[in-house]
Protein backbone atom coordinates (compact mmCIF):
# COMPACT_ATOMS: atom_id res chain seq x y z
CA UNK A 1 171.80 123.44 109.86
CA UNK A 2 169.83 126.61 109.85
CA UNK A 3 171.56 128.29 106.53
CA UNK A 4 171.38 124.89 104.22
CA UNK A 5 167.46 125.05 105.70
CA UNK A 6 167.24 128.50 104.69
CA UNK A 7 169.17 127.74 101.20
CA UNK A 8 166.86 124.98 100.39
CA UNK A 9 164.40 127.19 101.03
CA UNK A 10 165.91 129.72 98.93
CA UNK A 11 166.05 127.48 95.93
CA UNK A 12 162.88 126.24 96.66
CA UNK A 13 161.65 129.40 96.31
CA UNK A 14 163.70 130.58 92.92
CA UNK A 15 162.21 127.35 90.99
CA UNK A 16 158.98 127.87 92.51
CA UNK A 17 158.64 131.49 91.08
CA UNK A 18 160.31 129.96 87.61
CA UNK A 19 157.62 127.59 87.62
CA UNK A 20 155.13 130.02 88.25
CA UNK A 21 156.97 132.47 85.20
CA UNK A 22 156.25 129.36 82.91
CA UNK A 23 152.82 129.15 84.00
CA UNK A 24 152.33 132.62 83.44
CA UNK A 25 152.50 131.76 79.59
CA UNK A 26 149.23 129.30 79.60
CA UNK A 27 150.93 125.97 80.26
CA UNK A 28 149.76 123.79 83.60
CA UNK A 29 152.22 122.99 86.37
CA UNK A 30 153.32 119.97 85.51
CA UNK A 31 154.10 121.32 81.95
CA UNK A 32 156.20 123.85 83.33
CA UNK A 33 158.41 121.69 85.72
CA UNK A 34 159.21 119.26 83.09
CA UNK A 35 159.94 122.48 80.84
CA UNK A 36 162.37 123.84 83.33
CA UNK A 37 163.51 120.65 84.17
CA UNK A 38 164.32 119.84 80.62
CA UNK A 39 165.92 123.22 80.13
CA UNK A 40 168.18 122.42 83.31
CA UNK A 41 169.25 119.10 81.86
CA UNK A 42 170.35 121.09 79.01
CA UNK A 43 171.98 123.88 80.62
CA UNK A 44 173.91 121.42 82.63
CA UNK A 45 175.72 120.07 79.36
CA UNK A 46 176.31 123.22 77.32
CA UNK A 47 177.94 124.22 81.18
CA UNK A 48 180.11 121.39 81.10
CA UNK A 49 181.51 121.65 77.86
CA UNK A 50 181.67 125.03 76.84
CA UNK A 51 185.37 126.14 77.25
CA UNK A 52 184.93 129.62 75.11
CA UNK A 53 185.84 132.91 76.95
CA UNK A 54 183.55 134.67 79.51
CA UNK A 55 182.21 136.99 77.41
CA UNK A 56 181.18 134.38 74.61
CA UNK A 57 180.27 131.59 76.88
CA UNK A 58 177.62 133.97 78.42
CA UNK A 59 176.32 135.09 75.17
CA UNK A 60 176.03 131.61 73.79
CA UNK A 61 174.17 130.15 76.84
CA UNK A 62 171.60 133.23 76.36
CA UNK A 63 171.09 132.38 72.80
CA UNK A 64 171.12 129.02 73.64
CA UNK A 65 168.59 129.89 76.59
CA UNK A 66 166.74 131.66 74.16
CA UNK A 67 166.10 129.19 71.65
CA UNK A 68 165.01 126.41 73.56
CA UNK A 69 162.02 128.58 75.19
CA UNK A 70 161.38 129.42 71.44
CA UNK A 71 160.95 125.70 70.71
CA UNK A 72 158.84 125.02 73.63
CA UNK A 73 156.78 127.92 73.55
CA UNK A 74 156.42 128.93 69.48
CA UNK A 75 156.02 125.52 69.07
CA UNK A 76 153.10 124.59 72.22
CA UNK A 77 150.78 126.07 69.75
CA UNK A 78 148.94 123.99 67.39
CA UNK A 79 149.58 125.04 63.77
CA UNK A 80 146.36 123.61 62.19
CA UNK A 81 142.59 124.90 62.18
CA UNK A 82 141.92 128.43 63.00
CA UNK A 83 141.98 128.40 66.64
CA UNK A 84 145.55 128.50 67.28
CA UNK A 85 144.55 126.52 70.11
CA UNK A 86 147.57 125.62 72.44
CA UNK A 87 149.15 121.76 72.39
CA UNK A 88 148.06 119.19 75.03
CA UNK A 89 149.91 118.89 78.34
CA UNK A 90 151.35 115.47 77.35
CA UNK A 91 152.39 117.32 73.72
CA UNK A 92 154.44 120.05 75.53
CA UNK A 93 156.32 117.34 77.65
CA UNK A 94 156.89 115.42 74.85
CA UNK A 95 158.74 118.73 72.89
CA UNK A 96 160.61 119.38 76.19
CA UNK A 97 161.83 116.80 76.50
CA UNK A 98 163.01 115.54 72.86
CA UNK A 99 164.25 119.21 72.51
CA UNK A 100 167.16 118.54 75.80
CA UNK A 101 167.65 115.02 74.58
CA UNK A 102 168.53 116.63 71.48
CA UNK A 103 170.69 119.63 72.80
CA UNK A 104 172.32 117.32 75.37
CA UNK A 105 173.69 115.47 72.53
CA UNK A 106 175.37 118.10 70.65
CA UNK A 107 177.12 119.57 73.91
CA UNK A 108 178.23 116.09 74.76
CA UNK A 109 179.35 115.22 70.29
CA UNK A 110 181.04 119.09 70.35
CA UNK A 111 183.96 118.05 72.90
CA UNK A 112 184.62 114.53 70.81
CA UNK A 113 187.89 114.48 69.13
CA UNK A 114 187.02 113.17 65.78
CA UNK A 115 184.42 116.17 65.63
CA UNK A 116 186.80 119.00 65.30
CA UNK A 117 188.40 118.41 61.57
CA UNK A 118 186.41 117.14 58.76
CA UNK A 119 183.77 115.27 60.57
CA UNK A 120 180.58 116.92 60.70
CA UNK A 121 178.97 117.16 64.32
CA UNK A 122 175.37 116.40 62.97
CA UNK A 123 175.76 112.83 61.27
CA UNK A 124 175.52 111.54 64.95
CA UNK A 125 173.10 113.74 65.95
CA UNK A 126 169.47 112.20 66.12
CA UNK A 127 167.74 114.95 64.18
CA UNK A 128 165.59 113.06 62.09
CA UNK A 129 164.71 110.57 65.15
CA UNK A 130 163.54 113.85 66.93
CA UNK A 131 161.75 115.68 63.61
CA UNK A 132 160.25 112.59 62.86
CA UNK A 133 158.88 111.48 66.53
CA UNK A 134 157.49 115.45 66.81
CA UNK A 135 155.91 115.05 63.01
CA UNK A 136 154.39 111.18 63.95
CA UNK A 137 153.04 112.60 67.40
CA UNK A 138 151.65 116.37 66.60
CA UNK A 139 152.07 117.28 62.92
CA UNK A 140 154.35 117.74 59.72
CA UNK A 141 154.26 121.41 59.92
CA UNK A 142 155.65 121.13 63.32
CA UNK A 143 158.18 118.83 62.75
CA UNK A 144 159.63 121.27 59.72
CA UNK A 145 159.88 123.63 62.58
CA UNK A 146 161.76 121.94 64.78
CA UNK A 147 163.78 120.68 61.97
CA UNK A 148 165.28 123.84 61.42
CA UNK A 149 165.10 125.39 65.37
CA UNK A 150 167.16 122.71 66.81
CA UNK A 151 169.79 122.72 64.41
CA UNK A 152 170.04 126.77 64.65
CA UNK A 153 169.81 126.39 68.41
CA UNK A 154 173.27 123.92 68.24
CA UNK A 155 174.85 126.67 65.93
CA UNK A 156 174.54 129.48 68.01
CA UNK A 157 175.06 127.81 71.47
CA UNK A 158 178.64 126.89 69.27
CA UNK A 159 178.14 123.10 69.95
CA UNK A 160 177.99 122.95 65.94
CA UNK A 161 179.26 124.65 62.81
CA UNK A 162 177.45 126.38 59.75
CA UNK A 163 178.03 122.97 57.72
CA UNK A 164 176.79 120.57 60.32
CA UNK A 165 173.76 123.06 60.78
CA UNK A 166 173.16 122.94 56.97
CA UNK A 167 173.33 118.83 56.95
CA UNK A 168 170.97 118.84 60.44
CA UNK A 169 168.31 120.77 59.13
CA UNK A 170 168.49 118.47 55.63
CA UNK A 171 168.34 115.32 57.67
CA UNK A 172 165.60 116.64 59.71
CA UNK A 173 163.68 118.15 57.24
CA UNK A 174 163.63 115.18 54.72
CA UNK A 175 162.30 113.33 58.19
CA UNK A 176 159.01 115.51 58.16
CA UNK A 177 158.34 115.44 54.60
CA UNK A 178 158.84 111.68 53.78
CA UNK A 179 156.69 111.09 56.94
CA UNK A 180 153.85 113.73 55.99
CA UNK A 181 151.24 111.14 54.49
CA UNK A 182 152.18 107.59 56.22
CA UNK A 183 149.36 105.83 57.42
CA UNK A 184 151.44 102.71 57.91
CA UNK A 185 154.42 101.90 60.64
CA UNK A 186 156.47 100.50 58.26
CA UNK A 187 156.63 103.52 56.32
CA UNK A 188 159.12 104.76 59.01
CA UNK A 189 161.87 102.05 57.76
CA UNK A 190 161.24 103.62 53.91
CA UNK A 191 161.79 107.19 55.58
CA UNK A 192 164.96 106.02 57.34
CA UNK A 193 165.91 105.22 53.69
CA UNK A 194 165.33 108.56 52.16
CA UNK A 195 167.01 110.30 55.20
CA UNK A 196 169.74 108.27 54.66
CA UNK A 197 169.88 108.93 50.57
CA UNK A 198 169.75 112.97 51.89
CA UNK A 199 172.06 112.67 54.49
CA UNK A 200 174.65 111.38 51.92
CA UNK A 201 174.25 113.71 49.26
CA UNK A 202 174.48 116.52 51.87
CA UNK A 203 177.39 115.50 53.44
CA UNK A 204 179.18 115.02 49.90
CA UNK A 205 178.26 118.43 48.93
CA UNK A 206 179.68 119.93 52.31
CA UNK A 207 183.13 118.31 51.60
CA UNK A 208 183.56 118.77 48.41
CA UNK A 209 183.23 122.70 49.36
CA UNK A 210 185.52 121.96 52.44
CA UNK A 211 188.10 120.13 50.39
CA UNK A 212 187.96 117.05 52.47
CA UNK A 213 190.41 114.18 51.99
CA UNK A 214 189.12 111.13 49.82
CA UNK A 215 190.35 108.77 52.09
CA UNK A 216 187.85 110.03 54.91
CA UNK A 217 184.67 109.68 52.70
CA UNK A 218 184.01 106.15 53.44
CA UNK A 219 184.09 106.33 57.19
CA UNK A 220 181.58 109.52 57.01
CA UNK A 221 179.31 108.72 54.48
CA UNK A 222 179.06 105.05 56.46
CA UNK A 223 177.50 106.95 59.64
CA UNK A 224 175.60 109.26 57.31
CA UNK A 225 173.97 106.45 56.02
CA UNK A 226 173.56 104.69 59.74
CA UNK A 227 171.94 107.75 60.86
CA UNK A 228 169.16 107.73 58.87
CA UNK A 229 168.60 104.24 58.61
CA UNK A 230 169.03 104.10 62.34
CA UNK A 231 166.14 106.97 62.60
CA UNK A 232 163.59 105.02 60.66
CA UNK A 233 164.38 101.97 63.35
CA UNK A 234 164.24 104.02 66.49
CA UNK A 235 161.40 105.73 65.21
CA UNK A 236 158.91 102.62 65.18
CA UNK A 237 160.91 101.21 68.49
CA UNK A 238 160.27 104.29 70.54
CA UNK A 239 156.69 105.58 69.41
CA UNK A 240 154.52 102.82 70.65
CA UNK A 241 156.22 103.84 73.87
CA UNK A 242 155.79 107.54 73.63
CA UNK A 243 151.96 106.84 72.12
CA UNK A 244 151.30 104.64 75.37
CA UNK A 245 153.30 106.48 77.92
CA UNK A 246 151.64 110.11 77.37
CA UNK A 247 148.52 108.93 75.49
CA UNK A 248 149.14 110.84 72.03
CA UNK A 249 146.73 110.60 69.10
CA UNK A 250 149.19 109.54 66.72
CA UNK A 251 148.01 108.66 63.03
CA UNK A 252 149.26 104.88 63.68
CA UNK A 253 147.16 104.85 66.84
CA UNK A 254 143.88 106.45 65.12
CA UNK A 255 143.87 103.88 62.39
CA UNK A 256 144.27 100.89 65.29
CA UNK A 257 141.35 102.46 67.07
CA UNK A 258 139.48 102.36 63.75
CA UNK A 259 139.06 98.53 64.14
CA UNK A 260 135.52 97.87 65.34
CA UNK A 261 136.55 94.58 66.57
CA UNK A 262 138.12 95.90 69.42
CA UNK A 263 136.69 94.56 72.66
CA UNK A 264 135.13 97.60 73.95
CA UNK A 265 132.87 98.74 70.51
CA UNK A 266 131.91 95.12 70.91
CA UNK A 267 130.43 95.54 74.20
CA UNK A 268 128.68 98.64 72.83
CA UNK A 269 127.73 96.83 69.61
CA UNK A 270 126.17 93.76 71.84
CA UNK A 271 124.70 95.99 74.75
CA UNK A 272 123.46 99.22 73.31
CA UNK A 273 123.22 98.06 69.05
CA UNK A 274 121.20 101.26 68.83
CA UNK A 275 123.73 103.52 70.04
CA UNK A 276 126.60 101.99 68.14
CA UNK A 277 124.26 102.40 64.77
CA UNK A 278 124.37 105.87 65.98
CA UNK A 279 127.67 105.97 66.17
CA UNK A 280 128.92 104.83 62.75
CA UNK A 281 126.13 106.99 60.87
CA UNK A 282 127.78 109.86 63.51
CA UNK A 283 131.45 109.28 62.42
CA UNK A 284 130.19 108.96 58.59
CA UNK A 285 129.06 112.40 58.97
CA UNK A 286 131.67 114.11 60.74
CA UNK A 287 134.11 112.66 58.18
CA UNK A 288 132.45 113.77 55.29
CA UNK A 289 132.05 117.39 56.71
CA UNK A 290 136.09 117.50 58.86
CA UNK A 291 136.89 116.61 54.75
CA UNK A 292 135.35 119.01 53.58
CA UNK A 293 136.73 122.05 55.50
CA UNK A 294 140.13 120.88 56.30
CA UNK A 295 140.02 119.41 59.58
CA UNK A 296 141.31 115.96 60.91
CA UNK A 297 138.69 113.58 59.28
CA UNK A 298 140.39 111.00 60.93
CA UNK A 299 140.17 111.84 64.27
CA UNK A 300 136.65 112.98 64.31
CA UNK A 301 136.09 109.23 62.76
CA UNK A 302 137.77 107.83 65.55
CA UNK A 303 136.04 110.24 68.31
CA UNK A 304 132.64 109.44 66.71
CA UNK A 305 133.19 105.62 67.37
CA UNK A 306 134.11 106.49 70.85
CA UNK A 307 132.10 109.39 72.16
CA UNK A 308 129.03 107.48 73.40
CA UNK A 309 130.81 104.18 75.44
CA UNK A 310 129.48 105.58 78.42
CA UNK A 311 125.91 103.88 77.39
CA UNK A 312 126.98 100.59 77.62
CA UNK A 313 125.83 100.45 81.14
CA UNK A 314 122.64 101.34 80.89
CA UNK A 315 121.24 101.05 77.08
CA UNK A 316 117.80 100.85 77.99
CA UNK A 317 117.49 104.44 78.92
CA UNK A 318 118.48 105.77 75.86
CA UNK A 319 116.04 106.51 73.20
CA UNK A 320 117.63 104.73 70.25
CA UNK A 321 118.18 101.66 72.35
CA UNK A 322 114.30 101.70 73.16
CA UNK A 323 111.81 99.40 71.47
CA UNK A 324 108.28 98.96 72.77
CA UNK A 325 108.74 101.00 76.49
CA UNK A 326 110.44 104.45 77.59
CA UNK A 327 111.56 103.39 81.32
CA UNK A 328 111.90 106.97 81.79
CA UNK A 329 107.99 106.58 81.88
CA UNK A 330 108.01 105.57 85.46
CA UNK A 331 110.95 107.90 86.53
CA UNK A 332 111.20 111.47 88.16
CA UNK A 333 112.66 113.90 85.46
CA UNK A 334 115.67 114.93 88.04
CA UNK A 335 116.90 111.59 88.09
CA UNK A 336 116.21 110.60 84.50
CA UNK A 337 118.38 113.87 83.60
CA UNK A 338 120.70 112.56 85.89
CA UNK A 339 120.84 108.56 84.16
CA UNK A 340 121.52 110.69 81.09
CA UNK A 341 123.97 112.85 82.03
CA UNK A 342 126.25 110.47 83.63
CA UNK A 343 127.01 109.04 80.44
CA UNK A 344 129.50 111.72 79.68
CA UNK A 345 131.43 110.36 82.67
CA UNK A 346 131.06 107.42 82.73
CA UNK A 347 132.64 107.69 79.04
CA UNK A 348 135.54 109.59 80.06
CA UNK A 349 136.25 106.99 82.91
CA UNK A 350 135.75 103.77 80.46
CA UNK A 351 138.30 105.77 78.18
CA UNK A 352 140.94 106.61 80.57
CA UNK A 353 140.58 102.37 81.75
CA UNK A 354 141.49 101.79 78.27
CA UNK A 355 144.17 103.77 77.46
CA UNK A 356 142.51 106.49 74.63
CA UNK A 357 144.17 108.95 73.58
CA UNK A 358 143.89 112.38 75.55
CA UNK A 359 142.77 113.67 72.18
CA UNK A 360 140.03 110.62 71.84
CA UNK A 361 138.91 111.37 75.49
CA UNK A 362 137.72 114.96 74.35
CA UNK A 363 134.82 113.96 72.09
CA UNK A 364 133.87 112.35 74.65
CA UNK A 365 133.74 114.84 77.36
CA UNK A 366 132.58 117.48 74.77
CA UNK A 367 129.99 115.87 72.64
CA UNK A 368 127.20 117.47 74.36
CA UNK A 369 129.14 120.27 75.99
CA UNK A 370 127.42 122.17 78.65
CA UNK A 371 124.11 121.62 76.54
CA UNK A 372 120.50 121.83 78.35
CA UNK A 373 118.60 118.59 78.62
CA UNK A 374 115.12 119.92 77.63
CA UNK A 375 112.82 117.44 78.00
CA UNK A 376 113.48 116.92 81.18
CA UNK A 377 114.18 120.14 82.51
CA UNK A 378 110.69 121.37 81.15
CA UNK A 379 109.02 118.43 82.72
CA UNK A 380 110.50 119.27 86.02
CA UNK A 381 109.43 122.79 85.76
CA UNK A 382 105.83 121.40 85.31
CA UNK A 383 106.64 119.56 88.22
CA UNK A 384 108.61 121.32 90.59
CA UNK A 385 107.22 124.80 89.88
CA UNK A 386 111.38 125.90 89.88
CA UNK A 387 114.48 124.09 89.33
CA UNK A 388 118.43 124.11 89.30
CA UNK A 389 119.39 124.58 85.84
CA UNK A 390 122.69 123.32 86.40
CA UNK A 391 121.27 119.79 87.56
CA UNK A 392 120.08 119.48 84.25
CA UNK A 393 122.90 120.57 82.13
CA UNK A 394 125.73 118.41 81.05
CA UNK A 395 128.72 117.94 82.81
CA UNK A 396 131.52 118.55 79.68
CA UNK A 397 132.83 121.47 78.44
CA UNK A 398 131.76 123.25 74.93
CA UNK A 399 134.39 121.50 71.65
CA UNK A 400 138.00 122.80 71.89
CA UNK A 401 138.42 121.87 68.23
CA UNK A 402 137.02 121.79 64.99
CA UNK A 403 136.94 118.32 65.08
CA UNK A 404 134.68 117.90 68.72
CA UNK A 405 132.58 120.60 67.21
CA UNK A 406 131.87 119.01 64.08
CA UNK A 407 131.00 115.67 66.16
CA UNK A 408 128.54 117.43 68.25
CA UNK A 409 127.07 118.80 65.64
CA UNK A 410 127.08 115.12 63.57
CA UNK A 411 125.43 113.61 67.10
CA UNK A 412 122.66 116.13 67.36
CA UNK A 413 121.62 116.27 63.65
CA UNK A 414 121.93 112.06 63.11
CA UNK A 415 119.65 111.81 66.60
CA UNK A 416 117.33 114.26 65.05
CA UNK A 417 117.08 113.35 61.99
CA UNK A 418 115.44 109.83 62.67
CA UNK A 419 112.51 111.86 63.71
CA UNK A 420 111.76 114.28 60.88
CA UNK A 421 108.78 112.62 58.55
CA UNK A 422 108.84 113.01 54.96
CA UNK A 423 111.80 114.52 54.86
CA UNK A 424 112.97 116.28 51.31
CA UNK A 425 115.74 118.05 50.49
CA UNK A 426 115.09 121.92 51.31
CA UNK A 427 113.36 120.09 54.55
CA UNK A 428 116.81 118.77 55.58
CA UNK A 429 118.68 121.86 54.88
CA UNK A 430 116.18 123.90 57.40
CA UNK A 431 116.23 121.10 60.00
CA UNK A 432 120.13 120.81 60.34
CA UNK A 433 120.24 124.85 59.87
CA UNK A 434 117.58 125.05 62.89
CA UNK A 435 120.17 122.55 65.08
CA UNK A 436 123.09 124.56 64.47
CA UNK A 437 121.28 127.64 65.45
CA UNK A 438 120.04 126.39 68.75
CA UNK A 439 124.02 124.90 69.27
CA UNK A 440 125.56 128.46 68.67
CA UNK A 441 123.21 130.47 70.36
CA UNK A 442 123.93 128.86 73.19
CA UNK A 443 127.33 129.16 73.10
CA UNK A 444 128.12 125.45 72.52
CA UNK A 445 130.82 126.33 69.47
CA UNK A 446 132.30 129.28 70.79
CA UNK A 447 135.40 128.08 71.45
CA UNK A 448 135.75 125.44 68.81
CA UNK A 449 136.91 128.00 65.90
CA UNK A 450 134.06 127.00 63.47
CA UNK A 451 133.56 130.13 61.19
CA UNK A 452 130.07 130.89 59.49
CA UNK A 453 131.90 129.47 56.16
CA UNK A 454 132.50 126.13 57.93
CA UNK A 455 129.15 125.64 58.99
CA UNK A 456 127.71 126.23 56.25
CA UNK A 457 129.74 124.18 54.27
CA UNK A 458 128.93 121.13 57.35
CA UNK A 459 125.25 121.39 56.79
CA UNK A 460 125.95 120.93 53.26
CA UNK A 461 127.93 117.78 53.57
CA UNK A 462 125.33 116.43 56.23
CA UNK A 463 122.40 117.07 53.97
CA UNK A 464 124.47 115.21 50.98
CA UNK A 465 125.26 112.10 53.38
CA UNK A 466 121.53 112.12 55.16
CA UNK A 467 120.03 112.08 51.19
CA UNK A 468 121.95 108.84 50.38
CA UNK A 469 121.17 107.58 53.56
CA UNK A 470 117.82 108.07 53.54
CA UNK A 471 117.15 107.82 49.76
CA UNK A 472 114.50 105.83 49.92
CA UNK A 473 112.16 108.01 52.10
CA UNK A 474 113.46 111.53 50.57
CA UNK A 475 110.63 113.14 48.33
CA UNK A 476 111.99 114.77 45.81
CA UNK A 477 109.96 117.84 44.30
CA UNK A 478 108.18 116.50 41.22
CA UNK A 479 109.17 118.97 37.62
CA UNK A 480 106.35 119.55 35.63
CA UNK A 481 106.05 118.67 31.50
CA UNK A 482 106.07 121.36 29.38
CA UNK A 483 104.87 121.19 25.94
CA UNK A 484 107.39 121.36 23.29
């Protein structure tokens, strides 16, 4: 009883230090246990059906080995903006995981029968399904990468040969690309199409080279064709799934959220109207500038319509929701900070009952980052004499991305803005240059990967969008006659 303790505790103590390995890299715990777990799952079917020599079995299972922490790794960083920022926890889970479903399949297709003549290995293999949920989920760029790692990751492991490699990464890469601008979830069927149309012609080239008897086309061009088509169907099956089950910020999902008849921006429309004004004149400026410089314009749209649901509770103590009385008036300034900074939570909390998107959730918690509330914290200090400076700060954390920056920046100037009299042109430009200033002087878009460039070129789209907004109270500097 005492030596399976102490082996338990042996093992207990192996995965805990491979855990800790993993974590050494920048993921969270619970990224790397499903990493290793997924790896283990993998292992555990390249063990099984590997029959190859010593000496070859161990160097395939290190290649292999090898490969699939390239996936997980390489691949948990994001590819867009300049941050190089790494992936959400939920995103690394999801490439674990779809990486061992995807291995485990070739280990278990390389010891079928009809495999080992003409048949290629990959026209059962669910590469497309797995480029194409990676590409839907994260990116396009990403899902080109994984088209081609997985596929060289079956080669050298030996579950595959050069041919079925060449028709895997085909499949998989015609996935990405017919999936790089869909905006609608039937546009997976159309890619299942396509794949299938590549997956044929592949196949035909690869036996014609290999010679391959006419009377076995039929059969394998039938399952070429049922692999792609299948891929387009599992595709829009399993992503409402994946999008619900680890709260991903898929392009489908953005453009649902878009709808401003959903129940909760018509609570905030009803309860707080001047704070969901705000918040359309917000997301019409952050997706103008994200446009403009590259970044996700959807997604900042979507996290502008979001970012201030934490007012719904209490509208009236928000300036833009105020009329005839300030109720702040008859307030202390500690707890008037405090009504004002609980919004950010209560936010995040009113997202998470929802179901939003992790990604969604971060304008939220970052639209203000760790920002000073002035007003009140001078008005204490006129008070109080001295003061906490953390009980008036808010509770976030600066933008992550370009995107959350470029929100931030869209709240503070729109809030602003409403206040400047007679505002012209080179006015504007000063006024928004003054508010970014303050923002990155204080270390609010430090980590958001903003350049100078970018900012600049955000002012400019602000001041373009604030001048048609505001075109009718914009004075414009009057050009004198001169004589002919």
């Amino acid at each position: 009883m005492k030596t399976n303790k102490n082996n338990n505790g042996e093992r207990k103590n192996i995965f805990e230090s491979a855990v800790g390995m993993v974590k050494s890299f920048g993921f969270t715990k619970k990224n790397a246990v499903v990493t290793l777990l997924s790896f283990v799952v993998s292992a555990g079917a390249f063990l099984m059906g590997d029959k190859t020599r010593a000496a070859v079995f161990t160097g395939r299972f290190l290649l292999f080995a090898l490969f699939f922490m390239l996936i997980v790794f390489f691949t948990g960083r994001r590819l867009t903006g300049m941050g190089n920022r790494r992936r959400t926890e939920n995103e690394v889970i999801l490439l674990s995981i779809l990486s061992a479903c995807y291995f485990v399949a070739a280990f278990f297709a390389r010891n079928i029968a009809p495999f080992r003549g003409f048949m290629p290995v990959s026209i059962v293999l669910p590469t497309a399904l797995i480029v194409m949920l990676i590409s839907i989920s994260m990116e396009s760029r990403l899902g080109m990468m994984t088209a081609l790692l997985l596929p060289m990751g079956v080669l050298i492991s030996g579950a595959a040969d050069i041919d079925s490699c060449i028709i895997a990464v085909a499949s998989g890469a015609s996935g990405a690309l017919s999936l790089h601008k869909a905006r609608r979830r039937a546009d997976m069927l159309q890619a299942g199409t396509v794949i299938a149309a590549v997956n044929i012609i592949a196949v035909v080239s690869i036996l014609l080279i290999r010679g391959c008897p006419l009377k076995l086309y039929p059969f394998i061009l039938f399952w070429s064709a049922m692999n792609g088509l299948a891929s387009g169907m599992l595709t829009l099956g399993i992503l409402p799934v994946i999008e619900n089950a680890l709260h991903l910020a898929t392009t489908f999902k953005l453009i649902e959220l878009l709808d401003t008849s959903a129940p909760i921006l018509r609570k905030l429309e009803n309860s707080a109207p001047g704070t969901y004004s705000h918040s359309m004149m917000v997301a019409n400026l952050a997706e103008a500038a994200c446009n403009e410089i590259g970044a996700n314009a959807l997604l900042a749209r979507v996290g502008a319509y979001y970012h201030d649901i934490g007012k719904i509770d209490h509208p009236e103590y928000f300036v833009e929701n105020q009329k005839l009385y300030n109720k702040h008036n008859e307030l202390n300034p500690r707890l008037s900070a405090t009504i004002i900074r609980s919004h950010v939570k209560l936010g995040i909390e009113k997202a998470r009952a929802i179901g939003l998107p992790t990604e969604v959730i971060s304008f939220i918690a970052e639209h203000h980052g760790n920002s000073l509330i002035k007003w009140f914290y001078n008005a204490a200090l006129e008070k109080e004499g001295q003061v906490n400076r953390e009980d008036f700060c808010y509770p976030g954390n600066p933008p992550r991305s370009r995107e959350s920056a470029v929100v931030m920046l869209a709240d503070v100037t729109e809030a602003a803005s409403r206040t400047l009299e007679k505002p012209t042109v080179a006015r504007l430009e000063k006024f928004i240059g003054d508010l970014f200033n303050d923002k990155y002087e204080n270390g609010q878009l430090a980590e958001s990967a903003l350049t100078f460039r970018d900012m600049e070129t955000i002012k400019s789209s602000f001041v373009r969008v604030l001048v048609g907004f505001y075109h009718s109270r914009i004075e414009y500097p009057k050009v004198s006659k001169q004589a002919d």
